[in-house]
N, C-alpha and C. Protein backbone atom coordinates (compact mmCIF):
# COMPACT_ATOMS: atom_id res chain seq x y z
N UNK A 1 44.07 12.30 48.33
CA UNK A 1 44.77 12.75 47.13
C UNK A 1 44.61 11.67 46.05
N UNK A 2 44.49 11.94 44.59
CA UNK A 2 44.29 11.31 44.33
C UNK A 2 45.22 11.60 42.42
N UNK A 3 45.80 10.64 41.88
CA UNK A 3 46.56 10.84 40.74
C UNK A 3 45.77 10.91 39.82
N UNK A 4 44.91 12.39 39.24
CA UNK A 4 44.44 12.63 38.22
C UNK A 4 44.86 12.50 36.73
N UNK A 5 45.54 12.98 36.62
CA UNK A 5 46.98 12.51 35.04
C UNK A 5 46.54 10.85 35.03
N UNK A 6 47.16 10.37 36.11
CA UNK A 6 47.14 8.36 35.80
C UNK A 6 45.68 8.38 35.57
N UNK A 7 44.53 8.46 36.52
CA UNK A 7 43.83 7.83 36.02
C UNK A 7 43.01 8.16 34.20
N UNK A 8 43.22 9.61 34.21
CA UNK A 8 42.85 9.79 32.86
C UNK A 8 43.56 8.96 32.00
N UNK A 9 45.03 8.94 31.75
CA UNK A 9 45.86 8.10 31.36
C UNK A 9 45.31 6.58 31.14
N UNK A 10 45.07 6.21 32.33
CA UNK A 10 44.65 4.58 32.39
C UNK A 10 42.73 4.74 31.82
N UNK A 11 42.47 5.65 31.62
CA UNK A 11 40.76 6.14 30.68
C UNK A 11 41.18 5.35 29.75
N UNK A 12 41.96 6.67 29.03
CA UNK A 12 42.74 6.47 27.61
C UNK A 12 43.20 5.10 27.07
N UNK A 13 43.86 4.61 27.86
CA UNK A 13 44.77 3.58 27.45
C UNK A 13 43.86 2.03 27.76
N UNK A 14 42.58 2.10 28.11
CA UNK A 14 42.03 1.32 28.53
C UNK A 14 41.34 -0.11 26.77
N UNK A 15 41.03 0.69 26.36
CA UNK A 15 41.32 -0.13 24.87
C UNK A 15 42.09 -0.80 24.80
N UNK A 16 43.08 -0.44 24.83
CA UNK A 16 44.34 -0.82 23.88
C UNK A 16 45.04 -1.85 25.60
N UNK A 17 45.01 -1.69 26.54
CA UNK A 17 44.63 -3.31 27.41
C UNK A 17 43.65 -4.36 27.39
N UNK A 18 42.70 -3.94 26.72
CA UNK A 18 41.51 -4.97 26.50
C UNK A 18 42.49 -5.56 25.61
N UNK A 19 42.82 -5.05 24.46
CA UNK A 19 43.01 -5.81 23.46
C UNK A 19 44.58 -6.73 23.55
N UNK A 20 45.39 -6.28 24.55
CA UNK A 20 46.66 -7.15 25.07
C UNK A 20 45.99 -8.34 25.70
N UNK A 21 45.17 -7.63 26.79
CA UNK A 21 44.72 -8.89 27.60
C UNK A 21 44.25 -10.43 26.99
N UNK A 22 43.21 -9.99 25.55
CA UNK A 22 42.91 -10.86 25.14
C UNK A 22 43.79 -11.19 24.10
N UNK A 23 44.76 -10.72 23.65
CA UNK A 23 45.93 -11.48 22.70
C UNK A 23 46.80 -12.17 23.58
N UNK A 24 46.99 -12.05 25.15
CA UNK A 24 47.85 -12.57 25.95
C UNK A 24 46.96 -13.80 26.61
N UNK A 25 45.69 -14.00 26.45
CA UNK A 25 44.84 -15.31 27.58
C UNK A 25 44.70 -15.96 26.27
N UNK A 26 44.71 -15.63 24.83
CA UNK A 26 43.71 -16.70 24.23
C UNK A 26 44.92 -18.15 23.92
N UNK A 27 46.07 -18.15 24.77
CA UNK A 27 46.99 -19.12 24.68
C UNK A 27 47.35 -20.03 23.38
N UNK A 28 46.84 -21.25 23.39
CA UNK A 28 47.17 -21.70 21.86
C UNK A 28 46.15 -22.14 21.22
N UNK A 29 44.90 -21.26 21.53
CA UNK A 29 44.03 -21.91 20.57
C UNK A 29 44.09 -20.73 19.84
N UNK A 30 44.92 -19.83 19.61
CA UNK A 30 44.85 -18.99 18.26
C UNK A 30 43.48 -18.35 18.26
N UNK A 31 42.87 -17.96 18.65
CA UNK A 31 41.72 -17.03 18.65
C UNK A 31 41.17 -16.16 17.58
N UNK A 32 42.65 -15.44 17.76
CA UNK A 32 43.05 -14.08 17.43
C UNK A 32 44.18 -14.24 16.12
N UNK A 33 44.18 -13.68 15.39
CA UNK A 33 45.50 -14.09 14.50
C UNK A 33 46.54 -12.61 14.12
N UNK A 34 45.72 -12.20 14.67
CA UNK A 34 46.51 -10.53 15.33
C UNK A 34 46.17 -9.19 15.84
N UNK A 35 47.12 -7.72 15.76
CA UNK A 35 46.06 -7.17 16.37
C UNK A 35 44.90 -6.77 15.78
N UNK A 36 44.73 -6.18 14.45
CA UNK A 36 43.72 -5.87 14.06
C UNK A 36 42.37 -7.17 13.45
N UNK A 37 42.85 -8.48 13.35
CA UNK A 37 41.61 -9.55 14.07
C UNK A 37 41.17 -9.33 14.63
N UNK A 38 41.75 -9.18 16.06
CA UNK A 38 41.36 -9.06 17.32
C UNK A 38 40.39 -8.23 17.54
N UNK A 39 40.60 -6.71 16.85
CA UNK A 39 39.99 -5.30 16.74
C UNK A 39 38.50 -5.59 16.33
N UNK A 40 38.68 -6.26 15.40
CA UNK A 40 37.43 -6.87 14.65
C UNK A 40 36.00 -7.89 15.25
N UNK A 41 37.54 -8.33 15.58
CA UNK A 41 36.29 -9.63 16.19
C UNK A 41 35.40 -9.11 17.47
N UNK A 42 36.63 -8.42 18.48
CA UNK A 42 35.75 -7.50 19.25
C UNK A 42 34.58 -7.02 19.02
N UNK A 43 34.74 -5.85 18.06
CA UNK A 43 33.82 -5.17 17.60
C UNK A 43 32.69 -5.95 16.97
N UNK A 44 32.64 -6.60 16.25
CA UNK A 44 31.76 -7.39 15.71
C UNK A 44 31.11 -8.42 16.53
N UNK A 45 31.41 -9.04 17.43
CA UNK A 45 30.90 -9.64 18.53
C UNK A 45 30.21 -9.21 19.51
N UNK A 46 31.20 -8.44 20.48
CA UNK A 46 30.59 -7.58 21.47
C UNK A 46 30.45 -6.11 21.42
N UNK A 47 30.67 -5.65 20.25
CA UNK A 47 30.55 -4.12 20.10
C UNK A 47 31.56 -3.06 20.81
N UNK A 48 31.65 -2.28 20.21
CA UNK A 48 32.56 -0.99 20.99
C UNK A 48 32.89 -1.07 22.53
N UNK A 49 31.48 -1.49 23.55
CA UNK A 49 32.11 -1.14 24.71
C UNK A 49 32.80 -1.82 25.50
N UNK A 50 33.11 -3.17 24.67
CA UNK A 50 33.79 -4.17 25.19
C UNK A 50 35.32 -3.69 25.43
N UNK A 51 35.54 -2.39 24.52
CA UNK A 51 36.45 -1.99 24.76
C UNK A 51 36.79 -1.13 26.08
N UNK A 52 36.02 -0.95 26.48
CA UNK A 52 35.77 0.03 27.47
C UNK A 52 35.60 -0.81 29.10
N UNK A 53 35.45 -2.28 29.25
CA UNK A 53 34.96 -2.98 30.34
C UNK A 53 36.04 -3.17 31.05
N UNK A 54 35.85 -2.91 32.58
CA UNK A 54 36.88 -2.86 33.65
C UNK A 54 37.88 -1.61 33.69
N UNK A 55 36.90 -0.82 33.06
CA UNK A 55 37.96 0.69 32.78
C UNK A 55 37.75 1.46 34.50
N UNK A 56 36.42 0.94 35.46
CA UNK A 56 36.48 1.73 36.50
C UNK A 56 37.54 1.28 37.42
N UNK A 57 37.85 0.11 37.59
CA UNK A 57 38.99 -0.48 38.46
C UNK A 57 40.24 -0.22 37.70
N UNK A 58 40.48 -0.13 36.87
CA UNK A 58 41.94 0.51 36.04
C UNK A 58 41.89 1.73 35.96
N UNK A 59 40.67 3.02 36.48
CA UNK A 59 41.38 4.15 36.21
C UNK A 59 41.29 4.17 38.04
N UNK A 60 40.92 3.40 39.15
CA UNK A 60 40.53 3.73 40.26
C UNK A 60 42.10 3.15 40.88
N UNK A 61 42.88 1.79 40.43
CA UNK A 61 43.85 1.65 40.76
C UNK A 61 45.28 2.53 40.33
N UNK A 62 45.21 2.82 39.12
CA UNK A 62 45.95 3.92 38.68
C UNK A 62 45.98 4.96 39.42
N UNK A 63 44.89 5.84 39.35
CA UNK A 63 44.78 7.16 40.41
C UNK A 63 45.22 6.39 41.68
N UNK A 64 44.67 5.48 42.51
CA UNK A 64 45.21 5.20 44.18
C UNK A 64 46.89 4.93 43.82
N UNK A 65 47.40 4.01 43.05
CA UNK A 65 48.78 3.58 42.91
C UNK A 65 49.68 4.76 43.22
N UNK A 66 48.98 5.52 41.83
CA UNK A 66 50.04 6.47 41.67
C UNK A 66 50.34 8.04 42.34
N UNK A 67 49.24 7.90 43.59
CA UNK A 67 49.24 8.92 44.51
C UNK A 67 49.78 8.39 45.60
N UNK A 68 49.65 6.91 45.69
CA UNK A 68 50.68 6.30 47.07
C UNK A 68 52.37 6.16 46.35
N UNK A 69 52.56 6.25 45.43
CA UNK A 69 53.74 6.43 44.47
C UNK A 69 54.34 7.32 44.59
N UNK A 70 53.25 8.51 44.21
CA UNK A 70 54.60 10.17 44.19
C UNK A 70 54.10 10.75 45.91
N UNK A 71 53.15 10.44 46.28
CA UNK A 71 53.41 10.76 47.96
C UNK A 71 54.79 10.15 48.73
N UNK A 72 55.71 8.67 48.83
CA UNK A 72 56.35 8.18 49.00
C UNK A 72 57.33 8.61 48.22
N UNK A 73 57.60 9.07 46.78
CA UNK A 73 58.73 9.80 46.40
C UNK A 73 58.87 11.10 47.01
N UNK A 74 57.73 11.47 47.20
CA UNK A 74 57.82 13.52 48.03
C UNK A 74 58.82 13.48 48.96
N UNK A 75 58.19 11.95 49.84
CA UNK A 75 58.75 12.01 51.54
C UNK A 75 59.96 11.59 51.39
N UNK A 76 60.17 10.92 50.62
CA UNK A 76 61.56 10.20 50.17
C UNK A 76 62.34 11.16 50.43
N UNK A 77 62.24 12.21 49.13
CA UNK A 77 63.08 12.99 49.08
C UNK A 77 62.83 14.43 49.59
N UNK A 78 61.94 14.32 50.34
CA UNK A 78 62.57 15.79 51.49
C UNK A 78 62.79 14.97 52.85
N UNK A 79 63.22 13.54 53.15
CA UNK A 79 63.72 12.91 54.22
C UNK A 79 65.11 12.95 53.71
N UNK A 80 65.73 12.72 52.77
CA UNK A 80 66.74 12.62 52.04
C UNK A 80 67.68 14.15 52.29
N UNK A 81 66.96 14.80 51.99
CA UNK A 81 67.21 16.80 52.08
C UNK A 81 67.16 16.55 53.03
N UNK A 82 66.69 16.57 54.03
CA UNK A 82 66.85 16.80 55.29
C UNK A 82 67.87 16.24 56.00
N UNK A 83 68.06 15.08 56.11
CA UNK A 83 69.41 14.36 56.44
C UNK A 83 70.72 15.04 55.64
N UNK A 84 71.00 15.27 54.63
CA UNK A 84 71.84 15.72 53.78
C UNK A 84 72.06 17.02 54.21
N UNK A 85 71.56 18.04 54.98
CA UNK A 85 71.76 19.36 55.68
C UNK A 85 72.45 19.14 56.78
N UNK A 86 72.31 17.67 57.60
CA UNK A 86 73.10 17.74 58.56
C UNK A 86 74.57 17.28 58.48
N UNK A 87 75.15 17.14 57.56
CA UNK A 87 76.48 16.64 57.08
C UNK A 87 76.91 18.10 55.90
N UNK A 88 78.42 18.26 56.50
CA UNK A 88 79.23 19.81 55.99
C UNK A 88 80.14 18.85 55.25
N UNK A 89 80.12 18.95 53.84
CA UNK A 89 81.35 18.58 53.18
C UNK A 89 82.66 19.26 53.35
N UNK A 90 83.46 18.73 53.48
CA UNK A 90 84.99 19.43 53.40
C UNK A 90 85.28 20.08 52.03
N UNK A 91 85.84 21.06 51.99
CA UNK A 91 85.91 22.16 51.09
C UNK A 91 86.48 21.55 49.74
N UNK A 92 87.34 20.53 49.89
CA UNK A 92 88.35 19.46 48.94
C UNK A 92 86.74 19.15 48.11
N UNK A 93 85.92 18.54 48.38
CA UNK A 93 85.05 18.01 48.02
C UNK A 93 83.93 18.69 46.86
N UNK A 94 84.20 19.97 46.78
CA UNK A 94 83.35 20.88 46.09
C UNK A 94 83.66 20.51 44.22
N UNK A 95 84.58 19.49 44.22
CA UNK A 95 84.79 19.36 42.34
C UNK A 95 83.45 18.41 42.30
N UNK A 96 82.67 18.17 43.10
CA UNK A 96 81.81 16.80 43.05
C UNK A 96 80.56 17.68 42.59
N UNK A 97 80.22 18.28 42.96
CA UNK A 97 79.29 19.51 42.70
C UNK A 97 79.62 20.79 42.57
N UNK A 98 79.95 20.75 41.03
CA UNK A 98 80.56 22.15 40.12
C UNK A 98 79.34 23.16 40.29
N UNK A 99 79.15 24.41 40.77
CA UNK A 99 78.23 25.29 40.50
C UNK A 99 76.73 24.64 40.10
N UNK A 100 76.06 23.90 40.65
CA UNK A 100 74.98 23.18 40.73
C UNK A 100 74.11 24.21 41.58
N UNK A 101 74.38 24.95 42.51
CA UNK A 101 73.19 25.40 42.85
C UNK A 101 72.60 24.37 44.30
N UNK A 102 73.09 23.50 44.37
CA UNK A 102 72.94 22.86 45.05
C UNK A 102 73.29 22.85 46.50
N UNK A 103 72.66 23.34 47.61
CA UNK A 103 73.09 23.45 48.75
C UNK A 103 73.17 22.35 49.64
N UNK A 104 74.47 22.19 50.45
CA UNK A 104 74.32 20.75 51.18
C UNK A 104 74.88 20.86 52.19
């Protein structure tokens, strides 16, 4: 299984981490003097696809993350439901869950 949404997501968004990454390493030698410097200098240096480098391991960890993520929320919570069926609330208890729909 694999988290299609994230990794497109982490496609997308893969720019715009290049350009954190390198406003966050160039420390104090000022490099950069902001974001759209930065935009520039990129581009003018190494061209467009610099924006684009290390995009296969950021959309490959995204998709794995975030399918070991909502697989472990699934189980979570139908382990959760399931335990929660074996316990009968006392009738006193029903102001806690007003007409919710909620069976327990």
């Amino acid at each position: 299984m694999f988290n299609l949404t994230g990794a497109i997501t982490g496609a997308v968004t893969t720019p715009l981490d290049v350009i954190k990454t390198r406003l966050m390493v160039q420390g104090s030698t000022k490099q950069y003097t902001g974001i759209c410097h930065c935009v520039n200098t990129i581009l003018r240096e190494e061209g467009s696809s610099a924006f684009f480098r290390g995009m296969g391991p950021r959309v490959l960890w995204i998709g794995i993350g975030g399918s070991i993520f909502f697989g472990v929320l699934e189980k979570t919570k139908q382990t959760i439901m399931a335990d929660s069926r074996m316990y009968v609330l006392p009738p006193s208890w029903d102001f806690w869950y007003p007409d919710t729909g909620i069976d327990l």
